[in-house]
C-alpha atoms as a PDB file:
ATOM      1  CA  UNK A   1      97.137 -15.389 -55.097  1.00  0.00           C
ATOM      2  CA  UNK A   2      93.405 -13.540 -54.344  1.00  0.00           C
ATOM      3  CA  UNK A   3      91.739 -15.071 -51.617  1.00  0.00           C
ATOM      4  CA  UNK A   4      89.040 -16.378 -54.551  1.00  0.00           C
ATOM      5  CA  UNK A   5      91.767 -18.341 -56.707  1.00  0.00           C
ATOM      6  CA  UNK A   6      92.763 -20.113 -53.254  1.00  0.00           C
ATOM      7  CA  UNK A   7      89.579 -21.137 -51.748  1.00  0.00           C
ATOM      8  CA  UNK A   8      88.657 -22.631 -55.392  1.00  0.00           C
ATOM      9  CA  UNK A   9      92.190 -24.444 -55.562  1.00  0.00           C
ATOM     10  CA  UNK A  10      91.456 -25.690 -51.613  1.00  0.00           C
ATOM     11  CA  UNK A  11      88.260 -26.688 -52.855  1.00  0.00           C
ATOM     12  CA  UNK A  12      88.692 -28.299 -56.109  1.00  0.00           C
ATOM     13  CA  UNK A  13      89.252 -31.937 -54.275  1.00  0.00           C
ATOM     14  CA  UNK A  14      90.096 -33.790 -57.523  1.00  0.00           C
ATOM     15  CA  UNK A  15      92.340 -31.094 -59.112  1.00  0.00           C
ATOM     16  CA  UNK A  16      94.154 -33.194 -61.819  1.00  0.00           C
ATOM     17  CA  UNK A  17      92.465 -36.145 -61.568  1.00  0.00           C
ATOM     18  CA  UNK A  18      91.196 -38.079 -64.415  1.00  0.00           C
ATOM     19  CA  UNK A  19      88.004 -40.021 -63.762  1.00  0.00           C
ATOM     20  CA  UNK A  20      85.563 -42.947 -66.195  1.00  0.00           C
ATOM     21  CA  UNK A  21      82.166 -43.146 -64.805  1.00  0.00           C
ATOM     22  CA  UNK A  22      80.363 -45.921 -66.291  1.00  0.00           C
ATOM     23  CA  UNK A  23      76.224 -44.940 -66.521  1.00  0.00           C
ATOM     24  CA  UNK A  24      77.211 -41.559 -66.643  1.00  0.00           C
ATOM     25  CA  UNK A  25      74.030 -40.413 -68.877  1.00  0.00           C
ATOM     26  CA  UNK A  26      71.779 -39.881 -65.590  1.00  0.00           C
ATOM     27  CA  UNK A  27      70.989 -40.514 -62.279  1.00  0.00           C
ATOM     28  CA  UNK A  28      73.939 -40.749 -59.900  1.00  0.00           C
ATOM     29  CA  UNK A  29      76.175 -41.594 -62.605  1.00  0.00           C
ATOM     30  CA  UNK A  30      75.349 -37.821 -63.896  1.00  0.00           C
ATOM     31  CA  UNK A  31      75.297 -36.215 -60.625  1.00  0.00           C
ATOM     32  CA  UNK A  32      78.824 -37.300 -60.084  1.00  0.00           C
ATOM     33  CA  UNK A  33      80.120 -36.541 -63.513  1.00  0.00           C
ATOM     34  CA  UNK A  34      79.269 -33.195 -63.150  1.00  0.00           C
ATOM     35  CA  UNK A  35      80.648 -32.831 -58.999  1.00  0.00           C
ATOM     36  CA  UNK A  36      83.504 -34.639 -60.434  1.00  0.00           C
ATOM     37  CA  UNK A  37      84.314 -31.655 -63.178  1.00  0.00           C
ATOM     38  CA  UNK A  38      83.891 -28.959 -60.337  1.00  0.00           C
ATOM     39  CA  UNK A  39      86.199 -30.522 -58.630  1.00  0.00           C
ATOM     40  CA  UNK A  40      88.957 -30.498 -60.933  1.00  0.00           C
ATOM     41  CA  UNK A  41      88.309 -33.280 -62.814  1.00  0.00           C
ATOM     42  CA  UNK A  42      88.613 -34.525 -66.091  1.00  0.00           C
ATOM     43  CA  UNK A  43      85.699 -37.068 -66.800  1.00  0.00           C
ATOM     44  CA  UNK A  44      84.631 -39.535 -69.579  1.00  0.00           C
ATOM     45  CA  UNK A  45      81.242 -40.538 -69.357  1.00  0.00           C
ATOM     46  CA  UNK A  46      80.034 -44.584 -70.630  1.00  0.00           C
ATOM     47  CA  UNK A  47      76.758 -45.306 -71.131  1.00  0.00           C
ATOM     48  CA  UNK A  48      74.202 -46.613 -73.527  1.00  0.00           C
ATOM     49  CA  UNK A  49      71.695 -43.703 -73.683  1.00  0.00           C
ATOM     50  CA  UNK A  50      73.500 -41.703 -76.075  1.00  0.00           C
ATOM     51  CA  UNK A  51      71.467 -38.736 -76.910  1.00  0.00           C
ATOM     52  CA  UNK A  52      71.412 -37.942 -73.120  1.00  0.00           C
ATOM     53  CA  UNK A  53      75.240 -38.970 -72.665  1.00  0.00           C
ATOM     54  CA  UNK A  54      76.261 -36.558 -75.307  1.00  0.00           C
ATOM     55  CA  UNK A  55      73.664 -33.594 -73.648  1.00  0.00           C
ATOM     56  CA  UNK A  56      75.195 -34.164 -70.405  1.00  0.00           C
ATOM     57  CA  UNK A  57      78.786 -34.580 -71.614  1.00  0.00           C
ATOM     58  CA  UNK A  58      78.405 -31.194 -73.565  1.00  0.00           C
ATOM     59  CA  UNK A  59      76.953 -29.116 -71.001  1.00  0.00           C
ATOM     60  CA  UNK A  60      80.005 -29.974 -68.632  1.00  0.00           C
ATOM     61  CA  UNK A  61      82.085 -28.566 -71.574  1.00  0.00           C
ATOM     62  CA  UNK A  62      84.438 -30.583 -74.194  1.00  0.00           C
ATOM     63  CA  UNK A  63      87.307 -29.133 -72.263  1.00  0.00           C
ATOM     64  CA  UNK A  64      85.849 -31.092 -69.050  1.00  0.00           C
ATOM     65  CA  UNK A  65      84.023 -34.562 -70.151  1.00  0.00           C
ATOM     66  CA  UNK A  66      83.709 -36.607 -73.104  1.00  0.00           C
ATOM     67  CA  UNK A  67      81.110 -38.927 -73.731  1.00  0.00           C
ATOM     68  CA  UNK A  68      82.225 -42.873 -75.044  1.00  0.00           C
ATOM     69  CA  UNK A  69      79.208 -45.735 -76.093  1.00  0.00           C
ATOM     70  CA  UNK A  70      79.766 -48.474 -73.348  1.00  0.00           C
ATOM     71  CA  UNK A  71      77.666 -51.369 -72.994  1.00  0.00           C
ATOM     72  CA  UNK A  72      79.315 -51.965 -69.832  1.00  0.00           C
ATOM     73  CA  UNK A  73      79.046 -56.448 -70.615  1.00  0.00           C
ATOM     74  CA  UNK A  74      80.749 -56.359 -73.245  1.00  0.00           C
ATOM     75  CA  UNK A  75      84.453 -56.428 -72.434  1.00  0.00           C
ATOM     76  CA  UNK A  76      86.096 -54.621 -75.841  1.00  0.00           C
ATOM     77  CA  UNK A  77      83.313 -51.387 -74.836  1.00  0.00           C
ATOM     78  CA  UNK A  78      85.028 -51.342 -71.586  1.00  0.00           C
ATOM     79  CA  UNK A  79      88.391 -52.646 -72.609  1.00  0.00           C
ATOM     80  CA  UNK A  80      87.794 -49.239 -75.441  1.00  0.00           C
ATOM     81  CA  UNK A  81      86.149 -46.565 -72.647  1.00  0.00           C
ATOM     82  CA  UNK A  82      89.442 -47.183 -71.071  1.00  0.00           C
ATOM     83  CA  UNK A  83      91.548 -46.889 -73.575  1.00  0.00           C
ATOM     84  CA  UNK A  84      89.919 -43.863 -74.772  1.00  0.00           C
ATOM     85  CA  UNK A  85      90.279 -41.906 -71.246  1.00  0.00           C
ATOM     86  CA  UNK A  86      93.737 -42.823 -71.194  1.00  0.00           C
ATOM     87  CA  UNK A  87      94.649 -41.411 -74.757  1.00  0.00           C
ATOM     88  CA  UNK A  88      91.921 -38.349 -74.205  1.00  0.00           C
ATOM     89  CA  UNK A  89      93.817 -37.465 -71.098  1.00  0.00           C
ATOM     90  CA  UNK A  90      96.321 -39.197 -70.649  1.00  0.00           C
ATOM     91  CA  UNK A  91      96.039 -41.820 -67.441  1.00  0.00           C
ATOM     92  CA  UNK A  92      93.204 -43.654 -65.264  1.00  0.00           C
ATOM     93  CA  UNK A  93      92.993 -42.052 -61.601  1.00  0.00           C
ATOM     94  CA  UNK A  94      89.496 -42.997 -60.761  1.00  0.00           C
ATOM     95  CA  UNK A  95      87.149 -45.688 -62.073  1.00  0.00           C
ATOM     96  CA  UNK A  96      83.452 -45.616 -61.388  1.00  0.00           C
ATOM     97  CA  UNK A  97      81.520 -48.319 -62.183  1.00  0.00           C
ATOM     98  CA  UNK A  98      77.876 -47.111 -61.642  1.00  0.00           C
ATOM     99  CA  UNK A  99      75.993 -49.015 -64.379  1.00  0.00           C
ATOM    100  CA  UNK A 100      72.989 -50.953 -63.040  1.00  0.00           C
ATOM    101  CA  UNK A 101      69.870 -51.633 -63.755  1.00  0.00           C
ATOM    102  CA  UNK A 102      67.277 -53.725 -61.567  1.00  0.00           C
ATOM    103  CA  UNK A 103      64.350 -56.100 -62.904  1.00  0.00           C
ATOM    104  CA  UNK A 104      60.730 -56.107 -62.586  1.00  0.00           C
ATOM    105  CA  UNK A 105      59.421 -56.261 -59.014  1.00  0.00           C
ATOM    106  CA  UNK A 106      58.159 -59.812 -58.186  1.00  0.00           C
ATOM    107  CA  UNK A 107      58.343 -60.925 -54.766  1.00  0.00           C
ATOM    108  CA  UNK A 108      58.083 -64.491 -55.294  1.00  0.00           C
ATOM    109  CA  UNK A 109      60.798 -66.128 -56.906  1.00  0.00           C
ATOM    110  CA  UNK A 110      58.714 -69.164 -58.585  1.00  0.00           C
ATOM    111  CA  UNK A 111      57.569 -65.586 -60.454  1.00  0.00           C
ATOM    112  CA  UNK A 112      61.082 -64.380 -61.161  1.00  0.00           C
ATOM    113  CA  UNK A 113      62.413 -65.063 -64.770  1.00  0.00           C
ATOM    114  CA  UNK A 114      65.946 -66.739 -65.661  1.00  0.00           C
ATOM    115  CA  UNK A 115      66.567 -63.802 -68.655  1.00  0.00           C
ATOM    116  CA  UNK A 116      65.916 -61.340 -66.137  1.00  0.00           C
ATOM    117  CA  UNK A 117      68.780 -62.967 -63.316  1.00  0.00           C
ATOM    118  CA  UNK A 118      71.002 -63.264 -65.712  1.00  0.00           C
ATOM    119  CA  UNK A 119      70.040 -59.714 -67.364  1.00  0.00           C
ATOM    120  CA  UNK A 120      70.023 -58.177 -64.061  1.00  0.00           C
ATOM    121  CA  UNK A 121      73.452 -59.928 -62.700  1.00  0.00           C
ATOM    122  CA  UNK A 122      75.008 -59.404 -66.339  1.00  0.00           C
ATOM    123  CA  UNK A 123      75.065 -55.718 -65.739  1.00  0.00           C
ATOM    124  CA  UNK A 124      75.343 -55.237 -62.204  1.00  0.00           C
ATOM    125  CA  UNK A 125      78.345 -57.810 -61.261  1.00  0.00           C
ATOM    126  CA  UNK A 126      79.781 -58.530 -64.677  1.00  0.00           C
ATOM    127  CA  UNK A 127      79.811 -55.173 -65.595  1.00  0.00           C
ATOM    128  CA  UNK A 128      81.303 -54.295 -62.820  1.00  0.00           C
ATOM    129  CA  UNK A 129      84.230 -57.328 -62.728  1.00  0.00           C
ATOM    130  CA  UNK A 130      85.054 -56.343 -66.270  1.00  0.00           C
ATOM    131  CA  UNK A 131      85.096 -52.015 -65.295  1.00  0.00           C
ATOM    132  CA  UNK A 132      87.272 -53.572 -62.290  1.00  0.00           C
ATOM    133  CA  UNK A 133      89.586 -55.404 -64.273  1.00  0.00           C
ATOM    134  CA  UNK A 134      90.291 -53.094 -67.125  1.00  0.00           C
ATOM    135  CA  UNK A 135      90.979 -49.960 -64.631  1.00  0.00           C
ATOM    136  CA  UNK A 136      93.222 -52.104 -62.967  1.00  0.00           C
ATOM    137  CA  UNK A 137      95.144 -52.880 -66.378  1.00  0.00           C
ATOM    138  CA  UNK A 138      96.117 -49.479 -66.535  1.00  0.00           C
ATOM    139  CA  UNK A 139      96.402 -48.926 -62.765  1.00  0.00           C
ATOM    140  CA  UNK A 140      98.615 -51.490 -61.758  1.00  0.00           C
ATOM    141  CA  UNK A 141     101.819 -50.180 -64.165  1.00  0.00           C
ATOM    142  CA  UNK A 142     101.131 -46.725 -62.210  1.00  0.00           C
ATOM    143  CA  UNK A 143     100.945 -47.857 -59.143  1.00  0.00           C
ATOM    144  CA  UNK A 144      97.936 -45.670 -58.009  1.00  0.00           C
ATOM    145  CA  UNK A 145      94.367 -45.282 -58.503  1.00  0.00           C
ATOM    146  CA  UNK A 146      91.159 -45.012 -56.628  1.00  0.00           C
ATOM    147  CA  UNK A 147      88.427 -47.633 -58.155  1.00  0.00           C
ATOM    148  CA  UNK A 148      84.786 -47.263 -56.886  1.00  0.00           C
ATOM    149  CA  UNK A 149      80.993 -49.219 -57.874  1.00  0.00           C
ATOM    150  CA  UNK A 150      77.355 -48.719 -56.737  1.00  0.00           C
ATOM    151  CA  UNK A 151      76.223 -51.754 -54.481  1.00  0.00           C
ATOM    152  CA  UNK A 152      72.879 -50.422 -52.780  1.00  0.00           C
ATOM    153  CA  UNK A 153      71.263 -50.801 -49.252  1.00  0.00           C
ATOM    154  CA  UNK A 154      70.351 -54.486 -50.673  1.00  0.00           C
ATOM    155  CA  UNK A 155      73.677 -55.223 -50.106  1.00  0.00           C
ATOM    156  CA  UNK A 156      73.441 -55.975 -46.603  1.00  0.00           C
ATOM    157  CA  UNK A 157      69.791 -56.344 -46.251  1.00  0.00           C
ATOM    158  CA  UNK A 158      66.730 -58.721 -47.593  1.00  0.00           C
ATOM    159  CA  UNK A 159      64.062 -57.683 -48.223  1.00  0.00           C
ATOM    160  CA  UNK A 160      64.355 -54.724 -49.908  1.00  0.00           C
ATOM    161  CA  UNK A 161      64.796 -55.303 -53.589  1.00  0.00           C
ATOM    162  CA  UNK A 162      64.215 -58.074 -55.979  1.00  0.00           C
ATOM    163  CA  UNK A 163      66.237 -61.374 -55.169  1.00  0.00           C
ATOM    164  CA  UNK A 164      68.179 -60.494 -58.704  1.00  0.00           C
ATOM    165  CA  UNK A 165      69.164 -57.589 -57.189  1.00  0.00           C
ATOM    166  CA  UNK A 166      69.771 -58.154 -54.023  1.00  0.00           C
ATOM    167  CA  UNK A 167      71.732 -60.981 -55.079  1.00  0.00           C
ATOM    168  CA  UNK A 168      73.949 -58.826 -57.739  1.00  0.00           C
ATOM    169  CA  UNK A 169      74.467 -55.807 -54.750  1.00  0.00           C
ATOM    170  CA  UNK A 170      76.034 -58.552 -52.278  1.00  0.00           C
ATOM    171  CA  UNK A 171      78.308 -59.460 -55.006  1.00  0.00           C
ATOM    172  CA  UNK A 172      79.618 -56.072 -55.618  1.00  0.00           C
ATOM    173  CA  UNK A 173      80.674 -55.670 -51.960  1.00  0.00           C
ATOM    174  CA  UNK A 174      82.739 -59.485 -52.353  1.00  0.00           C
ATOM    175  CA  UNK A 175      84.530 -57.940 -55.471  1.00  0.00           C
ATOM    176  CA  UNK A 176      85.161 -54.671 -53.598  1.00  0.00           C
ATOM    177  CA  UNK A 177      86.892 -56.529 -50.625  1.00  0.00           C
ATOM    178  CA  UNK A 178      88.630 -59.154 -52.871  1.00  0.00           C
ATOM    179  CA  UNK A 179      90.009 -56.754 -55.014  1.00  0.00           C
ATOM    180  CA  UNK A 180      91.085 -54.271 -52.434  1.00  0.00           C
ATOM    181  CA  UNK A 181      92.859 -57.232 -50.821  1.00  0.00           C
ATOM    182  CA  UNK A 182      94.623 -58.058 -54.264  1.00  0.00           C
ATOM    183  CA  UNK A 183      95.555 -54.183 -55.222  1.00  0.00           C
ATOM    184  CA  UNK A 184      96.711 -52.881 -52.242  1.00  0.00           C
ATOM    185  CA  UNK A 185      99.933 -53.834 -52.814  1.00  0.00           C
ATOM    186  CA  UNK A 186      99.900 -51.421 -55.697  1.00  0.00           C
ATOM    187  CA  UNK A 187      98.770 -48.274 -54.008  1.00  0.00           C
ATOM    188  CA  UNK A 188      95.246 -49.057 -55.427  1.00  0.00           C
ATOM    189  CA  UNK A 189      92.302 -48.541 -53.137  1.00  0.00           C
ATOM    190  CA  UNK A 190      89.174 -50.202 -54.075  1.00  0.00           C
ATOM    191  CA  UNK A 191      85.376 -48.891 -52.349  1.00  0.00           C
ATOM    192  CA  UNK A 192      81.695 -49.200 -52.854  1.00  0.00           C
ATOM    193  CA  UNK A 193      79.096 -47.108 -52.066  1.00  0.00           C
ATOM    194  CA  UNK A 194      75.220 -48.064 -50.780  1.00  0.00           C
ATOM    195  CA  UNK A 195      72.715 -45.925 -50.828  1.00  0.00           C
ATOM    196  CA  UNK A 196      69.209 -45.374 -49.454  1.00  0.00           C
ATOM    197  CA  UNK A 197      66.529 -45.554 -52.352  1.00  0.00           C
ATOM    198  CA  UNK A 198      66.319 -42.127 -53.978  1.00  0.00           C
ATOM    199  CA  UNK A 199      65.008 -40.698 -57.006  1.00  0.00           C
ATOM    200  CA  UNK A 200      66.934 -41.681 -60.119  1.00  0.00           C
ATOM    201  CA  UNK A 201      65.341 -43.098 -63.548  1.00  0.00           C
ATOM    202  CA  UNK A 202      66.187 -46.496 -61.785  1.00  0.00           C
ATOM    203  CA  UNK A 203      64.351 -46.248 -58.775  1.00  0.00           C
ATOM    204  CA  UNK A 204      61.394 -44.941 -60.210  1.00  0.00           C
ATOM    205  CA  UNK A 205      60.766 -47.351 -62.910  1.00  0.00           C
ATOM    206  CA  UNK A 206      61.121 -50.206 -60.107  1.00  0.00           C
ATOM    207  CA  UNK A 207      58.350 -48.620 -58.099  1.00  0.00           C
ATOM    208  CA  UNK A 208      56.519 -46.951 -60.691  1.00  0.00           C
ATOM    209  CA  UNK A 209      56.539 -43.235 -59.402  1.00  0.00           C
ATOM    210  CA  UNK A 210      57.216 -39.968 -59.825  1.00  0.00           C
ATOM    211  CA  UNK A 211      60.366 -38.195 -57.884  1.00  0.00           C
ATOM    212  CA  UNK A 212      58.275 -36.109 -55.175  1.00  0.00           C
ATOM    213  CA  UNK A 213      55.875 -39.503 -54.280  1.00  0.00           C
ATOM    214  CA  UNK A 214      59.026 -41.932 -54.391  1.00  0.00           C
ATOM    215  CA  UNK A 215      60.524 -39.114 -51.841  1.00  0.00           C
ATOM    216  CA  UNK A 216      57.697 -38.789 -49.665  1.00  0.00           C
ATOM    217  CA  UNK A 217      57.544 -42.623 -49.427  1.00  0.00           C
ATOM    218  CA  UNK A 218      60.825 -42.930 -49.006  1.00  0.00           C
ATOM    219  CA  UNK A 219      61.110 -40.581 -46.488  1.00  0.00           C
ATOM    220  CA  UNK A 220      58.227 -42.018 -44.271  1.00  0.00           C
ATOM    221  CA  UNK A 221      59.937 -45.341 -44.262  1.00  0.00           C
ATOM    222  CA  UNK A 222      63.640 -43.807 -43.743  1.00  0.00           C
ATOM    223  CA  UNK A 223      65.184 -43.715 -40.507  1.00  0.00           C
ATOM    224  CA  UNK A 224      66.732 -40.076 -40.575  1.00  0.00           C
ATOM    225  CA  UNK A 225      63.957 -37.470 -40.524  1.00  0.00           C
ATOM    226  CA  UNK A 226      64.057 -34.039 -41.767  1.00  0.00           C
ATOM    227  CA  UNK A 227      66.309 -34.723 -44.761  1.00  0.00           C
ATOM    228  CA  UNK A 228      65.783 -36.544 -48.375  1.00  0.00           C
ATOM    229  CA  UNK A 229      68.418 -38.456 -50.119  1.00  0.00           C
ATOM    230  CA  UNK A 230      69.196 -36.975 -53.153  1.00  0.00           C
ATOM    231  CA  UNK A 231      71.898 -38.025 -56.283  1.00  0.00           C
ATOM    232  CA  UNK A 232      74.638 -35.352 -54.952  1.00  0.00           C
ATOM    233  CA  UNK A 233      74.639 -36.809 -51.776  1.00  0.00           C
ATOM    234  CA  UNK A 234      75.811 -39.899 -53.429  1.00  0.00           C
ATOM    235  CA  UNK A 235      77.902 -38.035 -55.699  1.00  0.00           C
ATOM    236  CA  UNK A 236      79.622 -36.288 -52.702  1.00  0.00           C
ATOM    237  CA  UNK A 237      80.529 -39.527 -51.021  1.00  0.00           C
ATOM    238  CA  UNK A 238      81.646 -40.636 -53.942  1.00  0.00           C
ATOM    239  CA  UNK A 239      83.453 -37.395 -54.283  1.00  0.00           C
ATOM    240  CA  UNK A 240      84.909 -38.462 -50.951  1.00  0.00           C
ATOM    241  CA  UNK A 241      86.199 -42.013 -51.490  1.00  0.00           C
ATOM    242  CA  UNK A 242      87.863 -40.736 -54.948  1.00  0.00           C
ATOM    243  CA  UNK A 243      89.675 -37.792 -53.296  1.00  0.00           C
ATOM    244  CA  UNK A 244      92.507 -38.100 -51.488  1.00  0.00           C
ATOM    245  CA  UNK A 245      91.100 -37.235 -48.344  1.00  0.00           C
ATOM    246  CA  UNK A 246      90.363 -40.631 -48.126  1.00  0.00           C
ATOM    247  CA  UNK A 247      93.756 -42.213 -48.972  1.00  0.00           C
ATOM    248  CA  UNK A 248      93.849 -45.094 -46.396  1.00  0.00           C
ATOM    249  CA  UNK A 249      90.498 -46.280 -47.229  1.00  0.00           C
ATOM    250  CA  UNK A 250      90.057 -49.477 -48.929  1.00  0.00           C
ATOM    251  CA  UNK A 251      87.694 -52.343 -49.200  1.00  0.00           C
ATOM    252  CA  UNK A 252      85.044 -50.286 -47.381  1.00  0.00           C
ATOM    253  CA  UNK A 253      81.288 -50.428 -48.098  1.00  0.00           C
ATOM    254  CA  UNK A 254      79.526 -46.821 -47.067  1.00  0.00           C
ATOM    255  CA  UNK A 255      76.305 -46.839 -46.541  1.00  0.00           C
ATOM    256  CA  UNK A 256      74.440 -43.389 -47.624  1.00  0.00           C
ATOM    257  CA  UNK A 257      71.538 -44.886 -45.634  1.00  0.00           C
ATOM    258  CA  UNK A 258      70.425 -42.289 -42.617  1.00  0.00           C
ATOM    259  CA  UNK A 259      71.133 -45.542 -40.222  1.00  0.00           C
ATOM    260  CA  UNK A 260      68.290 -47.360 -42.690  1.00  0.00           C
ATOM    261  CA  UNK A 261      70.348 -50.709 -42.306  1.00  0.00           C
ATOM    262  CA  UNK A 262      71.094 -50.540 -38.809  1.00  0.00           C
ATOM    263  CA  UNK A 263      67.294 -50.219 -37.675  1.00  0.00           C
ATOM    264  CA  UNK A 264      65.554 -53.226 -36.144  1.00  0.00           C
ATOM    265  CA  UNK A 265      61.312 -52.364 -36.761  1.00  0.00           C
ATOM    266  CA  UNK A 266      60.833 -55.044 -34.163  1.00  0.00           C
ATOM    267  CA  UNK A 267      61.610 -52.783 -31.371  1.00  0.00           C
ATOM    268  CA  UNK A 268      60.719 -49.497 -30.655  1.00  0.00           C
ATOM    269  CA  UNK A 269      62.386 -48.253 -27.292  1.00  0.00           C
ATOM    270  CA  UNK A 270      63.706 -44.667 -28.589  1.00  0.00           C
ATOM    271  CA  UNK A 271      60.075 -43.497 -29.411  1.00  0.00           C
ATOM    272  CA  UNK A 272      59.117 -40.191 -28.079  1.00  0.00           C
ATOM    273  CA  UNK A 273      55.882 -40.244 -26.863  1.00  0.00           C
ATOM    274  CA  UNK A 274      55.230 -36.527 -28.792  1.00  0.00           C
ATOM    275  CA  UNK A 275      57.097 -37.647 -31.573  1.00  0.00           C
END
């Protein structure tokens, strides 16, 4: 074998693999569709924006991804995204439920709106019980599988997002941990991953701006200077936690956060006085 054809078989980390990635159209959800293909990967991509689904899906090649409709709350559009990966290519490896969306920012909750709880916790936990449950339909018999969902920094801090979703990010990490507890047994391993804010069509609708001022901001307020937080660094860890490099962990909750949630503002003792 040329020294070529074996780095690229060392490095394709999800050779074989088959992989559903649930708001796959953009944002993170794109950004690891398309690390997922390089890898090896065969990918079907769920989502509701379908002109961009279908761009995305055919610029990774028909070969690579296909593109299903999924309104991820209603159970037959996941129940038929999984169905659909399993006939396209015949088996489930790797389940990623990324859908989200967040609601408008009001700080007060006598503000906040009962549609837009529910809205917001219809997509973000639903969405991702019901991704959980039908990967796990298909998992269980095959005793193997590596299911993954976007919780957020919110998901171990206040403060930092709308009480909607805050509330719907700590409930993704309880599902992770329950359901890693119940699938183990099977050979199933069962993560979530929690970024840092970065610049995805999400993020920048919350805060209303563009990607180099939500950076910047971002970037003062961060804890890790000298580097931004970008989609395929999320995509990589989630390239990570699929792969399986990391085959003995379960139930965990990584933070993509440049030590974000670990900082307490109330102190300041590691200043540099030129710094």
């Amino acid at each position: 074998m040329a020294i070529s054809s074996l780095l690229a078989a060392i490095t394709r980390r999800l050779e074989g693999k088959v992989a559903l990635v649930t708001g796959g159209a953009s944002g993170i959800g794109a950004c690891t569709a398309k690390i997922f293909v390089q890898h090896g990967a065969k990918v079907i991509m769920a989502d509701v924006q379908d002109d961009l689904g279908q761009s995305v899906s055919e610029s990774l090649g028909p070969s690579n991804c296909t593109y299903v409709h999924c309104d991820v709350t209603n159970e037959d559009h996941i129940k038929n995204a999984v169905d659909k990966t399993v006939s396209t290519y015949g088996k489930l490896d790797i389940m990623f439920n990324n859908a989200g969306i967040s609601d408008p920012p009001k700080p007060r909750i006598v503000d906040n709106e009962k549609a837009d709880f529910e809205r917001v916790l219809g997509i973000n936990v639903t969405g991702v019980f019901l991704g959980m449950k039908h990967a796990a339909r298909v998992m269980v018999p095959a005793r193997s599988g590596s299911i993954l969902s976007t919780a957020s920094l919110a998901s171990n801090l206040g403060g930092a997002s709308s009480h909607a979703y805050c509330c719907s990010k700590h409930a993704v990490v309880g599902l992770t941990r329950n359901l890693a507890v119940e699938l183990g047994q099977f050979g199933i391993r069962v993560n979530c991953l929690s970024p840092y804010a970065l610049a995805t069509p999400l993020a920048k609708k919350f805060v209303g701006l563009n990607d180099e001022d939500l950076e910047n901001a971002m970037n003062a307020l961060g804890n890790l200077k000298g580097v931004t937080l970008r989609a395929d660094d999320v995509a990589n860890a989630a390239l990570y936690l699929a792969s399986d490099e990391a085959k003995y962990v379960s139930g965990h909750n990584l933070f993509i956060d440049g030590g974000f949630g670990i900082v307490n503002s109330a102190f300041k003792i590691f200043q540099y006085p030129d710094a």
